[in-house]
C-alpha atoms as a PDB file:
ATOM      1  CA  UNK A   1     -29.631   4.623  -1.977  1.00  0.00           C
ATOM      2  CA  UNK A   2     -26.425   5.489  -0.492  1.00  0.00           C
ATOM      3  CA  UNK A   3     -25.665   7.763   2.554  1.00  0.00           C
ATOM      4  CA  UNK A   4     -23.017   9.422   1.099  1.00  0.00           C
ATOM      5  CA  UNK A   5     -21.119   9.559  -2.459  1.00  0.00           C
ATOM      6  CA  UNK A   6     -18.876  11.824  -4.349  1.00  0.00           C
ATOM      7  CA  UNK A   7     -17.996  11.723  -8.018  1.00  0.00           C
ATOM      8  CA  UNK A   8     -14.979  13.623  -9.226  1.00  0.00           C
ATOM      9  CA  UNK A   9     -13.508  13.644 -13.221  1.00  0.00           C
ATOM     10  CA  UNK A  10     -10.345  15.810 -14.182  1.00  0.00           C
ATOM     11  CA  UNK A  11      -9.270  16.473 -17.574  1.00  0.00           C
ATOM     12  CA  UNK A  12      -5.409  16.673 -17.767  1.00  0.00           C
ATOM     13  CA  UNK A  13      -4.366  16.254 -21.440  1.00  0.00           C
ATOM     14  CA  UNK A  14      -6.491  19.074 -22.175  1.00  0.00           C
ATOM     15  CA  UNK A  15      -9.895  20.870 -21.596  1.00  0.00           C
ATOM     16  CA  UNK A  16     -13.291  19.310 -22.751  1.00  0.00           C
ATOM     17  CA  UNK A  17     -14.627  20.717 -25.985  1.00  0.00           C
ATOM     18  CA  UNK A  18     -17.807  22.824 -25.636  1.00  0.00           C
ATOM     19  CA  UNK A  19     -19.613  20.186 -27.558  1.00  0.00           C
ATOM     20  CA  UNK A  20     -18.997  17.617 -24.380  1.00  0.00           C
ATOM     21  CA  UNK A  21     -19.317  19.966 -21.767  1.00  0.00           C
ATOM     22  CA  UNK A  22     -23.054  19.891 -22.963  1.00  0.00           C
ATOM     23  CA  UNK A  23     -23.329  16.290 -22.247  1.00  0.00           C
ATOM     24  CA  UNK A  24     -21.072  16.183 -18.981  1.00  0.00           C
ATOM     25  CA  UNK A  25     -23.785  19.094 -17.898  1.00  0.00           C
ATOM     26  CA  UNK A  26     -26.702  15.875 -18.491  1.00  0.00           C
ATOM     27  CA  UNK A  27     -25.035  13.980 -16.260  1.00  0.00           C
ATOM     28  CA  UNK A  28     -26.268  15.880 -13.529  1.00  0.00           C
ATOM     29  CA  UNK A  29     -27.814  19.324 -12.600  1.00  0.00           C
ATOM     30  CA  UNK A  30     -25.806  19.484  -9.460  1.00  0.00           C
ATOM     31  CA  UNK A  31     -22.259  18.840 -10.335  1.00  0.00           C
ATOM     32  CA  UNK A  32     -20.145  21.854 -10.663  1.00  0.00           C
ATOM     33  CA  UNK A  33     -18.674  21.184 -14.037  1.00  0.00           C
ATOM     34  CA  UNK A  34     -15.872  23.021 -15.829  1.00  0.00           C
ATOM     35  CA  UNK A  35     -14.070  21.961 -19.048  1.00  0.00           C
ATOM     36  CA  UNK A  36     -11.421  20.819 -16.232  1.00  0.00           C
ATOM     37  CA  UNK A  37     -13.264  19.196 -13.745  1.00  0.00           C
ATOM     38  CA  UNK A  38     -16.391  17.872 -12.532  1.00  0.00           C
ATOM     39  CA  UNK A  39     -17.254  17.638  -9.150  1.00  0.00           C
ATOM     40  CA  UNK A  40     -20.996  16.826  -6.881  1.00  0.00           C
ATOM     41  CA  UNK A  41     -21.406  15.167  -3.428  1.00  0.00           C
ATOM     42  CA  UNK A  42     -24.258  13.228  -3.234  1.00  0.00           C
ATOM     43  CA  UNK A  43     -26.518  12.444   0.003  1.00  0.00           C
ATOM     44  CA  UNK A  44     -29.058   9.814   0.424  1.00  0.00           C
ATOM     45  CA  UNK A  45     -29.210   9.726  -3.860  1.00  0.00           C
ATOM     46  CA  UNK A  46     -26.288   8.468  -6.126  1.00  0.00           C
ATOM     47  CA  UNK A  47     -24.524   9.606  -9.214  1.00  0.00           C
ATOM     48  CA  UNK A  48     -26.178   8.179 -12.391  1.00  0.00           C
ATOM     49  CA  UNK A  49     -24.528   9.814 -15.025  1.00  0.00           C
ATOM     50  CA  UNK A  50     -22.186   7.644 -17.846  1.00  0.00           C
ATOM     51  CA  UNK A  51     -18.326   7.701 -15.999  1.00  0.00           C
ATOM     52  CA  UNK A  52     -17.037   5.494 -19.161  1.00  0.00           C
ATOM     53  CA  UNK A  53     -18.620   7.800 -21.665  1.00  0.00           C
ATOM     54  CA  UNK A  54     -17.536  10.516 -20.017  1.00  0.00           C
ATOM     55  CA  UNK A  55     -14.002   9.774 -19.740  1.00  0.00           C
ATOM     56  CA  UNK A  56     -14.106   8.668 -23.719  1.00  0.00           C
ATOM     57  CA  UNK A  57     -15.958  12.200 -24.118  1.00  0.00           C
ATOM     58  CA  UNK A  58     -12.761  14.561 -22.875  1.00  0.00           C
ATOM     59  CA  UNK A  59     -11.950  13.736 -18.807  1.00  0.00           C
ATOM     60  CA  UNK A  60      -8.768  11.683 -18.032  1.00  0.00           C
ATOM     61  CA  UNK A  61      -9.434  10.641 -14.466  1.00  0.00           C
ATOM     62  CA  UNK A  62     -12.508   9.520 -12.027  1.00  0.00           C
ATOM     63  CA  UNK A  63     -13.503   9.078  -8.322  1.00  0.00           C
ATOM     64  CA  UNK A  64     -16.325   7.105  -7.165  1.00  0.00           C
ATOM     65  CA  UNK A  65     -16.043   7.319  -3.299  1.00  0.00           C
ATOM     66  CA  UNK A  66     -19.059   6.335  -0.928  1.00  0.00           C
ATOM     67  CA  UNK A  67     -19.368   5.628   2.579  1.00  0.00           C
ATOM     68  CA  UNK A  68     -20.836   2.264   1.480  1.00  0.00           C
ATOM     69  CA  UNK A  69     -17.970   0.632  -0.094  1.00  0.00           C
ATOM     70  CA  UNK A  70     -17.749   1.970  -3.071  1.00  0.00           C
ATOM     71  CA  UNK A  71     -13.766   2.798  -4.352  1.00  0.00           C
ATOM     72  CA  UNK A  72     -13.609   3.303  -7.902  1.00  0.00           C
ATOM     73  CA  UNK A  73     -10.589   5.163  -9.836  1.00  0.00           C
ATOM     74  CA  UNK A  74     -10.928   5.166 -13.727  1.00  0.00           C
ATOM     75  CA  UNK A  75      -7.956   6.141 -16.114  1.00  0.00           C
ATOM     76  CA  UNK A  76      -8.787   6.745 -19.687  1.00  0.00           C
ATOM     77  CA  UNK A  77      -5.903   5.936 -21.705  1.00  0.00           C
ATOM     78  CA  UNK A  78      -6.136   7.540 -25.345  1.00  0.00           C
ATOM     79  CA  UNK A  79      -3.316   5.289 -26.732  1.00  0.00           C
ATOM     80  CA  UNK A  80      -4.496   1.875 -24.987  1.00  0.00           C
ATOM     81  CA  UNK A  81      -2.058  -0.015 -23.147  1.00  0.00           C
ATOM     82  CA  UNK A  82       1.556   0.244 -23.688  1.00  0.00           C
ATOM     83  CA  UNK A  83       1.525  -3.320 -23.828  1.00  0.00           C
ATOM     84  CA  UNK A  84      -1.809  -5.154 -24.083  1.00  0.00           C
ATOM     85  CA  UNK A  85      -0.091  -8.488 -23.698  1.00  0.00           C
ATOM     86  CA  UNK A  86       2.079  -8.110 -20.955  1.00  0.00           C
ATOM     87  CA  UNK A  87      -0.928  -6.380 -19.175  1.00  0.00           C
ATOM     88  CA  UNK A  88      -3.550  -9.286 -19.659  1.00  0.00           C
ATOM     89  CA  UNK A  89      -2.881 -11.884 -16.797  1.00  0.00           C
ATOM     90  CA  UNK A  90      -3.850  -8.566 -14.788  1.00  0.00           C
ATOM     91  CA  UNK A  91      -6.796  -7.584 -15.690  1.00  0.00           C
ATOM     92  CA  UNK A  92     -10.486  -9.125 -15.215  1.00  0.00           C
ATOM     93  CA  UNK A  93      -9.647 -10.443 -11.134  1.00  0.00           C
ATOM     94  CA  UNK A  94      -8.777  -8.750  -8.137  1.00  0.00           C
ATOM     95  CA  UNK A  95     -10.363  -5.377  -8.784  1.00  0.00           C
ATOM     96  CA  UNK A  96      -8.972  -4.398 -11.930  1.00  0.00           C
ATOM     97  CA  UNK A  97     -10.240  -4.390 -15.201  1.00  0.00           C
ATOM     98  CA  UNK A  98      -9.537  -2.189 -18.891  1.00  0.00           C
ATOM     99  CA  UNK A  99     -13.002  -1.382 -20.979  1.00  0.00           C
ATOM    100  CA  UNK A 100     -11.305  -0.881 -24.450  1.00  0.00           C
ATOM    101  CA  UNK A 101     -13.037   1.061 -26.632  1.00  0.00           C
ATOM    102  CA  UNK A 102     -14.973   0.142 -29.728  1.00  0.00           C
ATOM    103  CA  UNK A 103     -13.255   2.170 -31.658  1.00  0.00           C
ATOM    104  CA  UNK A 104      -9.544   3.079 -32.042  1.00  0.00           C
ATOM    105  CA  UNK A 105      -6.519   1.635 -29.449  1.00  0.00           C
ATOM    106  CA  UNK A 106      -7.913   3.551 -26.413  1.00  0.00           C
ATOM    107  CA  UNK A 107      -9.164   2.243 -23.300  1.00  0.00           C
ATOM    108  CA  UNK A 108     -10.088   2.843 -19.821  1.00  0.00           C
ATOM    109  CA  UNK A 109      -7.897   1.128 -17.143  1.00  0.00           C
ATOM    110  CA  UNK A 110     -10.771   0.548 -13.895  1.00  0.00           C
ATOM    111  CA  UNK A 111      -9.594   0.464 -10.147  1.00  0.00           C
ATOM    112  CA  UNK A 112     -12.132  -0.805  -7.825  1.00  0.00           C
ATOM    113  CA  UNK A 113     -10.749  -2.754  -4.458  1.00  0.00           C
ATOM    114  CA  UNK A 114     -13.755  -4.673  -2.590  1.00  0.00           C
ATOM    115  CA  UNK A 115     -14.335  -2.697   0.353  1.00  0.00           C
ATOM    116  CA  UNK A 116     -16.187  -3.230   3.598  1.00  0.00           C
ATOM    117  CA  UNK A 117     -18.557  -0.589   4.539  1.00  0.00           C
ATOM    118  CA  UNK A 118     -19.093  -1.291   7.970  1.00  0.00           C
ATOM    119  CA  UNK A 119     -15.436  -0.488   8.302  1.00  0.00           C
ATOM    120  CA  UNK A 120     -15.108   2.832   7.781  1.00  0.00           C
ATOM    121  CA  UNK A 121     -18.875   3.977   7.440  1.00  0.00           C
ATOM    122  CA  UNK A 122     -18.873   7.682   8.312  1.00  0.00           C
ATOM    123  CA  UNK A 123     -14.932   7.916   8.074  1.00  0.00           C
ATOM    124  CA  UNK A 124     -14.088  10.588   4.999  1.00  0.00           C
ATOM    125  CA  UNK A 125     -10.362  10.217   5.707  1.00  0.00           C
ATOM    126  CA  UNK A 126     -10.116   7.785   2.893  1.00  0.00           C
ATOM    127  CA  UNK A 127     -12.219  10.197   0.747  1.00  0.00           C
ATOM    128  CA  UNK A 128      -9.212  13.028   1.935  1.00  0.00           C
ATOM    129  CA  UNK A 129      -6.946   9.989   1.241  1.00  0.00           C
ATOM    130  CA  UNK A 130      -7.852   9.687  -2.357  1.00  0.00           C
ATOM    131  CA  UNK A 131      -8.210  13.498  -3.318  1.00  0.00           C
ATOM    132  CA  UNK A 132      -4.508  13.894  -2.278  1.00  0.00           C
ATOM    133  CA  UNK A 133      -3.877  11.108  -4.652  1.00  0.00           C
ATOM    134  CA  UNK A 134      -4.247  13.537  -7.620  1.00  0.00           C
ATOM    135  CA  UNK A 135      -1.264  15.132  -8.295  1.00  0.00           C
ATOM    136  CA  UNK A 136       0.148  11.706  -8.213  1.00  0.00           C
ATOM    137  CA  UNK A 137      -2.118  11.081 -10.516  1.00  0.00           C
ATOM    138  CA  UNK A 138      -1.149  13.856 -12.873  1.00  0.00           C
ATOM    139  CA  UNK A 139       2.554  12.848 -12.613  1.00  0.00           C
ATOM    140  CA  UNK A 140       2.340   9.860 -13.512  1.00  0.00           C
ATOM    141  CA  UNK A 141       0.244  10.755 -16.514  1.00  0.00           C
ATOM    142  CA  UNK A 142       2.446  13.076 -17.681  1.00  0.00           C
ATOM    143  CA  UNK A 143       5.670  11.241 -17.474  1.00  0.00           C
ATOM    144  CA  UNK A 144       6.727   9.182 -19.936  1.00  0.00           C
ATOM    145  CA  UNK A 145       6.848   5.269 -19.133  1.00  0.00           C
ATOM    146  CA  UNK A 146      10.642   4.646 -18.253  1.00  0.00           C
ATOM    147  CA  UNK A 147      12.385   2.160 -20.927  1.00  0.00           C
ATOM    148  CA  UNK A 148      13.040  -0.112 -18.105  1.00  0.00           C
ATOM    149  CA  UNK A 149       9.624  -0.230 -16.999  1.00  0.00           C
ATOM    150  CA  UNK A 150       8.263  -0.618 -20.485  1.00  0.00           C
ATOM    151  CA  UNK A 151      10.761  -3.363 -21.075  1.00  0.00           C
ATOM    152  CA  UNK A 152       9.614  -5.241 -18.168  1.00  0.00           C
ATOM    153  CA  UNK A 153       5.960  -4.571 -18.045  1.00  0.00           C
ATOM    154  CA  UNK A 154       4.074  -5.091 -15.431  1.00  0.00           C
ATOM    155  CA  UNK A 155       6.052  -8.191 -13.913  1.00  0.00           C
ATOM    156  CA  UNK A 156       8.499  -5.674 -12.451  1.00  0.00           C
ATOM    157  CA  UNK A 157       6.758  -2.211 -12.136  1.00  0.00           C
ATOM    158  CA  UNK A 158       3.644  -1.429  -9.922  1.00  0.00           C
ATOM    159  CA  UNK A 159       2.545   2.099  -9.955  1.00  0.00           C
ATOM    160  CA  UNK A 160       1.843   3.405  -6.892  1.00  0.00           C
ATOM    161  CA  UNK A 161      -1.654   3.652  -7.938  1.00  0.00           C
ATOM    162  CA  UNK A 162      -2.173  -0.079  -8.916  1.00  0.00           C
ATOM    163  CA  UNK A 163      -0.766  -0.898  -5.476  1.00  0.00           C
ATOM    164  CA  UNK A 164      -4.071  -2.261  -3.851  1.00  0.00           C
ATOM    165  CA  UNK A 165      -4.013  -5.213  -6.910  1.00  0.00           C
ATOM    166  CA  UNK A 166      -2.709  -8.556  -6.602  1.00  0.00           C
ATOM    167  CA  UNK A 167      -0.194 -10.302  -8.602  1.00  0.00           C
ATOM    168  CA  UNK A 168      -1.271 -11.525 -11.564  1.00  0.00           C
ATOM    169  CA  UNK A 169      -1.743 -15.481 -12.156  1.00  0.00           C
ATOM    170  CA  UNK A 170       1.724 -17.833 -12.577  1.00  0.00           C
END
């Protein structure tokens, strides 16, 4: 059990439809849910609610922060990668990983550094540190990938918020 987690979702392209607000509200009789957002703090218990499904059910974004190491962001990406094959020497190591979907080109691009606990175990500034991240976030989601970036994908762009990943393999 951890000491301390919080789960956050955002929907940006658009609200959640009524029919998957009812099964957002399953994931937990807690969170305060909107067709926006979806937000709980947990304490001494932890979120057990579907994140993928959720994101492939209406939200675009989500947080997994907990005092005990856990740093997850997950992007849902409707159209899949711009380009799957540029992208693939950068995904499966180092924290980063994209769940495609079983259906259709979407996907869900997964952020999750290895952190040490013990380093920052009561310390919510990275917490604060992350929900600042969102309108970066948004912006980025809603700008179009520049040609030169799409052109030389990923070799010479790095979003700001795949910063914390390595290289990919030579």
């Amino acid at each position: 059990m951890s000491e301390f987690q919080w789960i956050e979702f955002r929907a940006i392209d658009g609200p959640v439809s009524p029919k998957n607000l009812e099964y957002m509200q399953a994931q937990s009789s807690r969170a305060e849910i909107t067709s926006r957002s979806f937000k709980i703090g947990y304490h001494y218990s932890e979120f057990h609610g579907n994140a993928v499904e959720m994101l492939r059910r209406g939200y675009d974004f989500h947080l997994n922060y907990s005092n005990y190491g856990i740093r997850k962001l997950m992007i849902r990406l409707p159209q899949g990668l711009p380009d799957p094959v540029a992208a693939t020497p950068y995904f499966g190591k180092n924290a980063l990983d994209y769940i495609k979907d079983k259906d259709g080109p979407g996907g869900i691009v997964s952020v999750q550094p290895f952190v040490e606990p013990e380093n920052d175990l009561h310390d919510l500034d990275g917490l604060v540190k992350l929900q600042n991240c969102w309108p970066t976030c948004v912006r980025l989601w809603q700008e179009p990938i520049s040609p030169t970036c799409r052109n030389n994908m990923p070799r010479n762009c790095n979003p700001p918020i795949l910063r914390c990943v390595n290289s990919p393999p030579a």
